[in-house]
Protein backbone atom coordinates (compact mmCIF):
# COMPACT_ATOMS: atom_id res chain seq x y z
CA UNK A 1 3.05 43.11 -19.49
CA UNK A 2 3.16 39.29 -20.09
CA UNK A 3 3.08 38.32 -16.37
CA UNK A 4 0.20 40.59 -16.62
CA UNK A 5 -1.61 38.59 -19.29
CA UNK A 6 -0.35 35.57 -17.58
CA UNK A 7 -3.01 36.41 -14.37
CA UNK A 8 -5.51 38.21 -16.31
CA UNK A 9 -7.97 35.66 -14.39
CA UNK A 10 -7.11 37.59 -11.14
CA UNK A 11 -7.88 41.47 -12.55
CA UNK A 12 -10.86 40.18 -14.72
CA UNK A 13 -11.76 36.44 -13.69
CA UNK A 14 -12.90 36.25 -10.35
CA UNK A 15 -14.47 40.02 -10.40
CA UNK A 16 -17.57 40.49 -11.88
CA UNK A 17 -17.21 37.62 -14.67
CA UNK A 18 -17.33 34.77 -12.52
CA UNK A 19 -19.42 32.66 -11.28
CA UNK A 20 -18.89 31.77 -7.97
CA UNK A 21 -18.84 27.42 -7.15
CA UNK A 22 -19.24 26.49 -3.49
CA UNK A 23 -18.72 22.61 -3.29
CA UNK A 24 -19.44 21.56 0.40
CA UNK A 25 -15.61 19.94 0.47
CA UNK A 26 -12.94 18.79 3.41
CA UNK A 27 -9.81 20.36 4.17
CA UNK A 28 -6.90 18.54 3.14
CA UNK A 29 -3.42 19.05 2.26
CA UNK A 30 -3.24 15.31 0.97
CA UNK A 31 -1.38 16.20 -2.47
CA UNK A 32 -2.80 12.69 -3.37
CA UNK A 33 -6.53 14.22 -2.78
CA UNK A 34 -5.85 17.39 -4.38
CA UNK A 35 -4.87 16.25 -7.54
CA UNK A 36 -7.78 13.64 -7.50
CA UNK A 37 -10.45 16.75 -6.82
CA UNK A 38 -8.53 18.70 -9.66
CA UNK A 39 -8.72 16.06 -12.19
CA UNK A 40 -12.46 15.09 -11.24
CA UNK A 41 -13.40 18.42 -11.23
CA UNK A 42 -12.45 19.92 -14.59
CA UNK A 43 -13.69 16.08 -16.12
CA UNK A 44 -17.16 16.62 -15.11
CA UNK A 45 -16.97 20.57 -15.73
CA UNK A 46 -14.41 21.91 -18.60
CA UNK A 47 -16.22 22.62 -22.09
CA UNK A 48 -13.47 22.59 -24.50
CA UNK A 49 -11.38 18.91 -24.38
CA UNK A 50 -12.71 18.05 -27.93
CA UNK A 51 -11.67 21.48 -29.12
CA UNK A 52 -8.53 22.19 -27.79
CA UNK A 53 -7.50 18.80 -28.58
CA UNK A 54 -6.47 17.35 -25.20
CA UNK A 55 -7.20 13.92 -23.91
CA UNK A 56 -8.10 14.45 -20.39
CA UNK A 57 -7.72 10.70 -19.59
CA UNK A 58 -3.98 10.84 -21.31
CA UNK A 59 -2.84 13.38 -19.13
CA UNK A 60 -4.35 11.61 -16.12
CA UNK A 61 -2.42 8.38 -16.82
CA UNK A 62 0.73 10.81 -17.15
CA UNK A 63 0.42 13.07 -14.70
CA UNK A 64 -1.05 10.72 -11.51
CA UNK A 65 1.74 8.44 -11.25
CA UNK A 66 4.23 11.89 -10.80
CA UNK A 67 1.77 12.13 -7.41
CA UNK A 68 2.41 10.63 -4.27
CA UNK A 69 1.90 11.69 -0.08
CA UNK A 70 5.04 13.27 0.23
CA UNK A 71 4.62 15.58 -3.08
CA UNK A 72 5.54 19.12 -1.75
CA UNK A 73 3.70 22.21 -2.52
CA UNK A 74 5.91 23.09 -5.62
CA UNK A 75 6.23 19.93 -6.69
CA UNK A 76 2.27 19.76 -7.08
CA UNK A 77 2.09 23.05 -8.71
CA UNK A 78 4.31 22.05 -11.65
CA UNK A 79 2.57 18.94 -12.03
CA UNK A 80 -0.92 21.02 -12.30
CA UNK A 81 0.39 23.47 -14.76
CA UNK A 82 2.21 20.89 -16.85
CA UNK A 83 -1.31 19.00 -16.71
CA UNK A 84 -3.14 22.33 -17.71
CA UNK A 85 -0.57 23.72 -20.72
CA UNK A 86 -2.10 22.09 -23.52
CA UNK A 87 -5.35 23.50 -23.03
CA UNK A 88 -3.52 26.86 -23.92
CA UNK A 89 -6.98 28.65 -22.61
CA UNK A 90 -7.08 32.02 -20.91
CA UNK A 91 -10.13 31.64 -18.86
CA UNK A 92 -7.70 28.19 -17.19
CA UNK A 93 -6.35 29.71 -13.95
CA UNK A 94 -4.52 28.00 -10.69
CA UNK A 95 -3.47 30.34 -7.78
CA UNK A 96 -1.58 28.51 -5.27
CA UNK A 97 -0.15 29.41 -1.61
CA UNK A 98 1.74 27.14 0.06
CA UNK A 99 1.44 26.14 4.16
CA UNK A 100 6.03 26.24 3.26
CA UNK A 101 5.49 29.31 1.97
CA UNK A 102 4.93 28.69 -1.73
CA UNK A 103 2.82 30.67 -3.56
CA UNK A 104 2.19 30.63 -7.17
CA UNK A 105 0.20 32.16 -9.91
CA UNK A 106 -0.90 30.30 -13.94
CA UNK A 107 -2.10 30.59 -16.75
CA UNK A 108 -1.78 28.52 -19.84
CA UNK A 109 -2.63 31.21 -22.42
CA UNK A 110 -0.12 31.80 -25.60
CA UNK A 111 0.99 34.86 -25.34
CA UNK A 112 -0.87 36.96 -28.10
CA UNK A 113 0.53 38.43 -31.18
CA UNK A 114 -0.70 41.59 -30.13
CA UNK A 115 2.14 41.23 -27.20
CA UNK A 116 4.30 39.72 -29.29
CA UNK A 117 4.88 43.24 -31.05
CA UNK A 118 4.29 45.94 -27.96
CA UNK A 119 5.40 43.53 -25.08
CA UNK A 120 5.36 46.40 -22.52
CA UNK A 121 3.37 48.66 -20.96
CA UNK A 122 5.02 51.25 -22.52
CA UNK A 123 5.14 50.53 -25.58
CA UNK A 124 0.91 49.75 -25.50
CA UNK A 125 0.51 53.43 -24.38
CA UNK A 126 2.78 54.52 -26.97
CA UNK A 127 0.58 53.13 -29.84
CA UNK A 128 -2.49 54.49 -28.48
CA UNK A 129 -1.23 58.28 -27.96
CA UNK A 130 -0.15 57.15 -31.32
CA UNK A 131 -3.99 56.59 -32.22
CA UNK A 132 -5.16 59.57 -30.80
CA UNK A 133 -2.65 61.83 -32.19
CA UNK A 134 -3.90 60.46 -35.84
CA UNK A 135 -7.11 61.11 -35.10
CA UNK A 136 -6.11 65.14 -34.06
CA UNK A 137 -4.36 64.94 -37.29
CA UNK A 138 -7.38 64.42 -38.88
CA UNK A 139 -9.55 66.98 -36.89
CA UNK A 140 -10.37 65.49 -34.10
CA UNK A 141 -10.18 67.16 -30.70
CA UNK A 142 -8.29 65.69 -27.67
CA UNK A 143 -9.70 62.28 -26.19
CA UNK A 144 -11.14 62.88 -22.48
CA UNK A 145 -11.84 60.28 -20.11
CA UNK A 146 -15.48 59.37 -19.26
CA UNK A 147 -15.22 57.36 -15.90
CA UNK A 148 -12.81 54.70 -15.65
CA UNK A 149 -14.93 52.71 -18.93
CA UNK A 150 -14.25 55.09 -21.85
CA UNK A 151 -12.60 57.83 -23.73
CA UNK A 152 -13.55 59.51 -26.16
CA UNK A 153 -13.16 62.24 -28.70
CA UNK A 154 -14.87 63.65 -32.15
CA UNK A 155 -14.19 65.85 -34.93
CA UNK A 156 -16.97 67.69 -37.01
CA UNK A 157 -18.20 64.47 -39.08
CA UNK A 158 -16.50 61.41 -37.04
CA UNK A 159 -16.50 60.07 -33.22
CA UNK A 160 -13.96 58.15 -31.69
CA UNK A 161 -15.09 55.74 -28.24
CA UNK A 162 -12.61 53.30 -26.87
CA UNK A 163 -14.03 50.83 -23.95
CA UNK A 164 -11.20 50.29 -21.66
CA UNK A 165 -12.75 47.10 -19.87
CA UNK A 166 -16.42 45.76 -19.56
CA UNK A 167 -16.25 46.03 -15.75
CA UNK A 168 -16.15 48.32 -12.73
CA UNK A 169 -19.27 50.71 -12.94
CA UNK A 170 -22.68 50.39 -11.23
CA UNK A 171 -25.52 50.13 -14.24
CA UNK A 172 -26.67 53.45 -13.58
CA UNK A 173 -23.37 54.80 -13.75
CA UNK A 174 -23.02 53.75 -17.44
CA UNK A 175 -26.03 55.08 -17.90
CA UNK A 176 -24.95 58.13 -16.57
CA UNK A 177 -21.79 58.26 -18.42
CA UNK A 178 -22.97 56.43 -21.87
CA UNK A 179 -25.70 58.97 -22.28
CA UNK A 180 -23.36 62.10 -21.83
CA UNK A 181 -21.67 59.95 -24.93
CA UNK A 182 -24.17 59.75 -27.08
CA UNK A 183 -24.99 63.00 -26.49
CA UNK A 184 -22.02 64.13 -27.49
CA UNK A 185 -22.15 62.54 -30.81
CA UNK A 186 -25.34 63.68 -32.00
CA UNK A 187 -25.58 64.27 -34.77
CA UNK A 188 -22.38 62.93 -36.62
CA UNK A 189 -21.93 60.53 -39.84
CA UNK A 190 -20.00 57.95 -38.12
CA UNK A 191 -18.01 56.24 -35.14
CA UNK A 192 -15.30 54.29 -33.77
CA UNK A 193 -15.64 51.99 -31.34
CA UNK A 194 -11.81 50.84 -30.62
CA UNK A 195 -11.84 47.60 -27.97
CA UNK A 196 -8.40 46.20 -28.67
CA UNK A 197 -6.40 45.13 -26.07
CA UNK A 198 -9.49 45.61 -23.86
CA UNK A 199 -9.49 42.99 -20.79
CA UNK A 200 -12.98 42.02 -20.41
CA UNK A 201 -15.54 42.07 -17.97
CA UNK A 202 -19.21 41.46 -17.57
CA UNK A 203 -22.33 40.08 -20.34
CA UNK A 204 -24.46 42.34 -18.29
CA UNK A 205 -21.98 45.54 -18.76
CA UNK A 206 -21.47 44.44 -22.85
CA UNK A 207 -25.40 44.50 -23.54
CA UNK A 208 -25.71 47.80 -21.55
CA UNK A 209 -22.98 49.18 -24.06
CA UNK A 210 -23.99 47.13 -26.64
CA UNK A 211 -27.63 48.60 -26.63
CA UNK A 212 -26.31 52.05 -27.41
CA UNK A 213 -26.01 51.06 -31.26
CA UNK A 214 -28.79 48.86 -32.07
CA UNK A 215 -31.56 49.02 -34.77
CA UNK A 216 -34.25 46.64 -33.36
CA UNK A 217 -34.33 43.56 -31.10
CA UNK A 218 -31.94 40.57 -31.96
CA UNK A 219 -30.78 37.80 -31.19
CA UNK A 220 -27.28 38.57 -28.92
CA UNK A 221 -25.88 35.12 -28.43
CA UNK A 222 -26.26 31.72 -27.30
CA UNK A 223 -25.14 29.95 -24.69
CA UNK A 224 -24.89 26.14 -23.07
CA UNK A 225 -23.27 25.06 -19.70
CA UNK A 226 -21.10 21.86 -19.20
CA UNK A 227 -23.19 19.81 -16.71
CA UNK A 228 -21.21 16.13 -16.43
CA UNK A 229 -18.06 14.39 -17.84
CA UNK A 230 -19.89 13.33 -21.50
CA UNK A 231 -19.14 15.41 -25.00
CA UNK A 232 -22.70 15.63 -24.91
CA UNK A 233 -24.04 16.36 -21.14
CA UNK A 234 -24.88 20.30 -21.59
CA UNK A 235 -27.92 22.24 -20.55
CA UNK A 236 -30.42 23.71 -22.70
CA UNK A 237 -29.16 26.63 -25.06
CA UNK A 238 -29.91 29.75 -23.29
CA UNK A 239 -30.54 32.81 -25.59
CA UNK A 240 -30.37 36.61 -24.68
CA UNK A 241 -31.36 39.36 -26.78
CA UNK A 242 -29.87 41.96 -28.13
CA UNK A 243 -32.06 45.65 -27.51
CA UNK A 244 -31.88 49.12 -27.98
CA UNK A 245 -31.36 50.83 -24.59
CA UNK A 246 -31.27 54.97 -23.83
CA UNK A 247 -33.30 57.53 -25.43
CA UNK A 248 -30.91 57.40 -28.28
CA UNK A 249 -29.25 54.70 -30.47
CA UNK A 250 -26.39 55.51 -33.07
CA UNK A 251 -27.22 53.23 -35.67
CA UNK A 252 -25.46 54.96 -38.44
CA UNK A 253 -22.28 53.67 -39.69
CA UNK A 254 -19.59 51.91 -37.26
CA UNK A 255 -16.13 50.26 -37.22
CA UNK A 256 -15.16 48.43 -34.87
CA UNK A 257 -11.35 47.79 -33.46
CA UNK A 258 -10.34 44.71 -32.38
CA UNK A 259 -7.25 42.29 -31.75
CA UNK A 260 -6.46 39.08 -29.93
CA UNK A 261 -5.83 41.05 -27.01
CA UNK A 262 -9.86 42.08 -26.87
CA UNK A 263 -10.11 39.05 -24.41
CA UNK A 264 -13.99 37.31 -22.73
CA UNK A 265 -16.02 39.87 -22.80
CA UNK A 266 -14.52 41.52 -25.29
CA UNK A 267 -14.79 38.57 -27.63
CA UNK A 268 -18.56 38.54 -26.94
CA UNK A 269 -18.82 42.64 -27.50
CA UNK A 270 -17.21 41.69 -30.76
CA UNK A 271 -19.78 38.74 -31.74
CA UNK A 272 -22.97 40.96 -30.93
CA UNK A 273 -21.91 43.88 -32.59
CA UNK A 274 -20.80 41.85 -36.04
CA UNK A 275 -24.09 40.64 -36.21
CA UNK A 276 -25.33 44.54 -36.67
CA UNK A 277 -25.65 45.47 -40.72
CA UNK A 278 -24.32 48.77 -39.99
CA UNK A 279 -20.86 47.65 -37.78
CA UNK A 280 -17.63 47.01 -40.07
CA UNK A 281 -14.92 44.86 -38.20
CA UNK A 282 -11.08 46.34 -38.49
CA UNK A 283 -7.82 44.84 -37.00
CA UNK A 284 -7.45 41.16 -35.63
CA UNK A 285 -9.65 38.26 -34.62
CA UNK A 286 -10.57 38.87 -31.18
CA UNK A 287 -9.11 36.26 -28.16
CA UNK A 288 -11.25 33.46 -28.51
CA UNK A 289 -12.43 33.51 -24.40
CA UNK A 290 -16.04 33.89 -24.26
CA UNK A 291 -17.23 31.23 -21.16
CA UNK A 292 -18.56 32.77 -17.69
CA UNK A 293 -15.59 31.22 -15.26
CA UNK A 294 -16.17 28.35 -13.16
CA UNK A 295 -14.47 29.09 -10.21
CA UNK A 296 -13.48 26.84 -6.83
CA UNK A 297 -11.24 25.87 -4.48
CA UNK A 298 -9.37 22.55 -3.72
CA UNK A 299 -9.29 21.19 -0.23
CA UNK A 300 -5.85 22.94 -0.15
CA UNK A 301 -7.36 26.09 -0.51
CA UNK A 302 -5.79 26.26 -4.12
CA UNK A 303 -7.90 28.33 -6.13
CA UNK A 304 -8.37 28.03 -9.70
CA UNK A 305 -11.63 28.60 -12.75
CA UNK A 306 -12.18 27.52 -16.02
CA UNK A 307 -14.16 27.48 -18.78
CA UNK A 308 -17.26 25.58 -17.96
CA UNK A 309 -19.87 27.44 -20.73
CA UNK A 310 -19.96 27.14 -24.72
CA UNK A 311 -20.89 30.53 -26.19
CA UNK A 312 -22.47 30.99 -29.72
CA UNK A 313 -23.34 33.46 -32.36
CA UNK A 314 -27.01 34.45 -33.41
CA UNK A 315 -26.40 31.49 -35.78
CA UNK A 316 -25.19 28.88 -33.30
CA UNK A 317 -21.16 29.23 -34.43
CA UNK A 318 -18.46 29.17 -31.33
CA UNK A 319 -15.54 30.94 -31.68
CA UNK A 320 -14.08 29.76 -29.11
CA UNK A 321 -9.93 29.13 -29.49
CA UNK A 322 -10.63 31.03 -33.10
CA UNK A 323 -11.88 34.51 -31.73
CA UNK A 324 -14.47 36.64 -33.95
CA UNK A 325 -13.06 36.65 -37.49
CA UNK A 326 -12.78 40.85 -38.63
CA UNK A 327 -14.22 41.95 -42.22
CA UNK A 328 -10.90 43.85 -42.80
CA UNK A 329 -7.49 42.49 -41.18
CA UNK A 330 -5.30 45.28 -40.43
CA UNK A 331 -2.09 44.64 -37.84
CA UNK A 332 -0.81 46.82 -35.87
CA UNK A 333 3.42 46.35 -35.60
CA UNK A 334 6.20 47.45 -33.58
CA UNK A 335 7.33 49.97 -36.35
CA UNK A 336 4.28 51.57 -36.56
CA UNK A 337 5.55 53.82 -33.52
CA UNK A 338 8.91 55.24 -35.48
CA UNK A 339 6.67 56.12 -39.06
CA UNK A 340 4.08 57.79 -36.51
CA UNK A 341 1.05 56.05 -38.21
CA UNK A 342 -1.72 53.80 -36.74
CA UNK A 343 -2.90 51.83 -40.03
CA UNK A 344 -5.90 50.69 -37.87
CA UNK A 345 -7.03 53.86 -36.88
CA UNK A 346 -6.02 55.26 -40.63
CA UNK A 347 -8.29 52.00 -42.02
CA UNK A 348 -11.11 53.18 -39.64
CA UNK A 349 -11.03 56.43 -41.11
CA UNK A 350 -11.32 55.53 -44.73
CA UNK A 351 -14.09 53.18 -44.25
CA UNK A 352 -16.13 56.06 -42.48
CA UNK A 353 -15.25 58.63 -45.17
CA UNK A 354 -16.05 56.01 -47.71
CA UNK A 355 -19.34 54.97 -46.26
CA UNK A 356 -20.41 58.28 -44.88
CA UNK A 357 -20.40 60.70 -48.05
């Protein structure tokens, strides 16, 4: 599970949510030049110094000297990560593969509390049969599987969508899928959406999604794009729009599920869908990993991304490093397994039947 989280930048990163860097540069294996590039690179590019309280010109004067021609492949690599740890960001990924041999994977994330309490595969499984059997419980029927995006159940008054990722379908075969789902909850009082410990993905695939349960046009988010080495050289903000899509929106009432394992585009699914009067956020501040990735190679052939984008809500607030703050903090722990309960799912529940008669 944790070296999972540890590469989520090679299931997530460089599919879908990337965006792809090309610099016109010369081979080398120079360890010398390939720190240099490195160092330049995230200078002029990396949003979040300020933020994540690093001094990217300390950690030069520390880290250089440790360089030199003869530096071997590992040697370099535990200079880079040591160089990269205090920026303790998810979207910060090196991949490394050695002409000796070497290969090596990083990623200077914490690990979340989240896998702090279920720190296997197992045990994540175990919480969310856990989830669904609550909802049975309480009249739902069984959860199905709706392509490799969703699942989904309902009961007479309540539905019940989890997104597994925001990635891996064509548009139309969201559509496809998304409007079977909404047909299939015509016509009830209220819904879950539940995206905890939900990867990430695409902006494109969390408006598409996103669109489902909207009232009118809004603004979605903001966003600005790290353009030289100054606090202050970004691009114009950017704005998209939030939209009702489909031939039908459910825009009565909502919760929401998230935790700090609802990572990128999970975090931004979580920002769009706060700003919606009729959405109620239950469970844990989201990730706090909202930027597109920058990603490129060094002359090596090392590859590695970043954050290189500053995303905002509707009112020009980044999370980022914080997550989206919930309305209602519920945790899930370790010990809900042995009592049987889910108090996020039970939470979910009462707010529907509360706000629903």
């Amino acid at each position: 599970m944790k070296a999972f989280r540890a590469s989520i930048a090679f299931l997530v990163l460089f599919v879908g949510a990337s965006l792809q860097a090309k610099p016109d540069k010369k081979q080398s294996n120079d360890p010398e030049v390939n720190f240099q590039d490195l160092w330049q690179t995230f200078n002029k590019r990396y949003a979040f110094f300020e933020l994540r309280g690093v001094d990217w010109q300390r950690q030069y004067k520390i880290f250089r000297p440790k360089v030199t021609k003869e530096t071997t492949d590992k040697e370099l690599f535990e200079i880079f990560c040591a160089m990269l740890a205090p920026l303790k960001d998810g979207h910060v990924n090196l991949k490394a593969k050695g002409a000796d041999g070497f290969k090596g994977k990083y990623n200077p994330e914490h690990t979340p509390d989240f896998y702090k309490e279920f720190s296997t595969d197992r045990s994540v499984k175990e919480l969310f049969a856990l989830s669904e059997k609550n909802l049975e419980q309480k009249g739902f029927g069984p959860a199905k599987d709706d392509t490799m995006l969703f699942r989904h159940a309902k009961s007479e008054e309540l539905g019940y969508l989890r997104v597994l990722e925001f990635e891996g379908l064509s548009r139309k075969k969201a559509d496809t899928a998304l409007n079977r789902i909404m047909d299939a909850f015509e016509g009830l009082d209220g819904l879950i959406i539940d995206i905890r410990d939900n990867p990430g993905g695409t902006d494109a695939m969390v408006y598409q999604i996103a669109g489902r349960f909207v009232d009118k046009k809004r603004v979605g988010h903001h966003r600005r794009t790290k353009t030289g080495p100054g606090e202050e050289d970004f691009s114009e903000v950017k704005t998209r729009m939030l939209k009702p899509l489909g031939k039908k929106q459910f825009t009565k009432p909502v919760v929401l599920l998230t935790n700090d394992t609802s990572f990128s585009a999970a975090d931004v699914f979580s920002m769009v869908m706060k700003e919606l009067p009729h959405v109620h956020v239950i469970g844990d501040h989201t990730n706090g990993i909202f930027s597109n990735m920058f990603e490129t190679k060094l002359p090596n052939g090392w590859k590695y991304t970043f954050s290189f984008q500053r995303y905002y809500s509707a009112d020009m607030v980044c999370f980022e490093a914080k997550g989206i703050p919930v309305h209602q903090e519920v945790l899930n722990r370790k010990g809900d397994l042995e009592k049987g309960v889910d108090p996020v799912i039970q939470a979910a529940l009462k707010h529907l039947w509360t706000h629903t008669k």
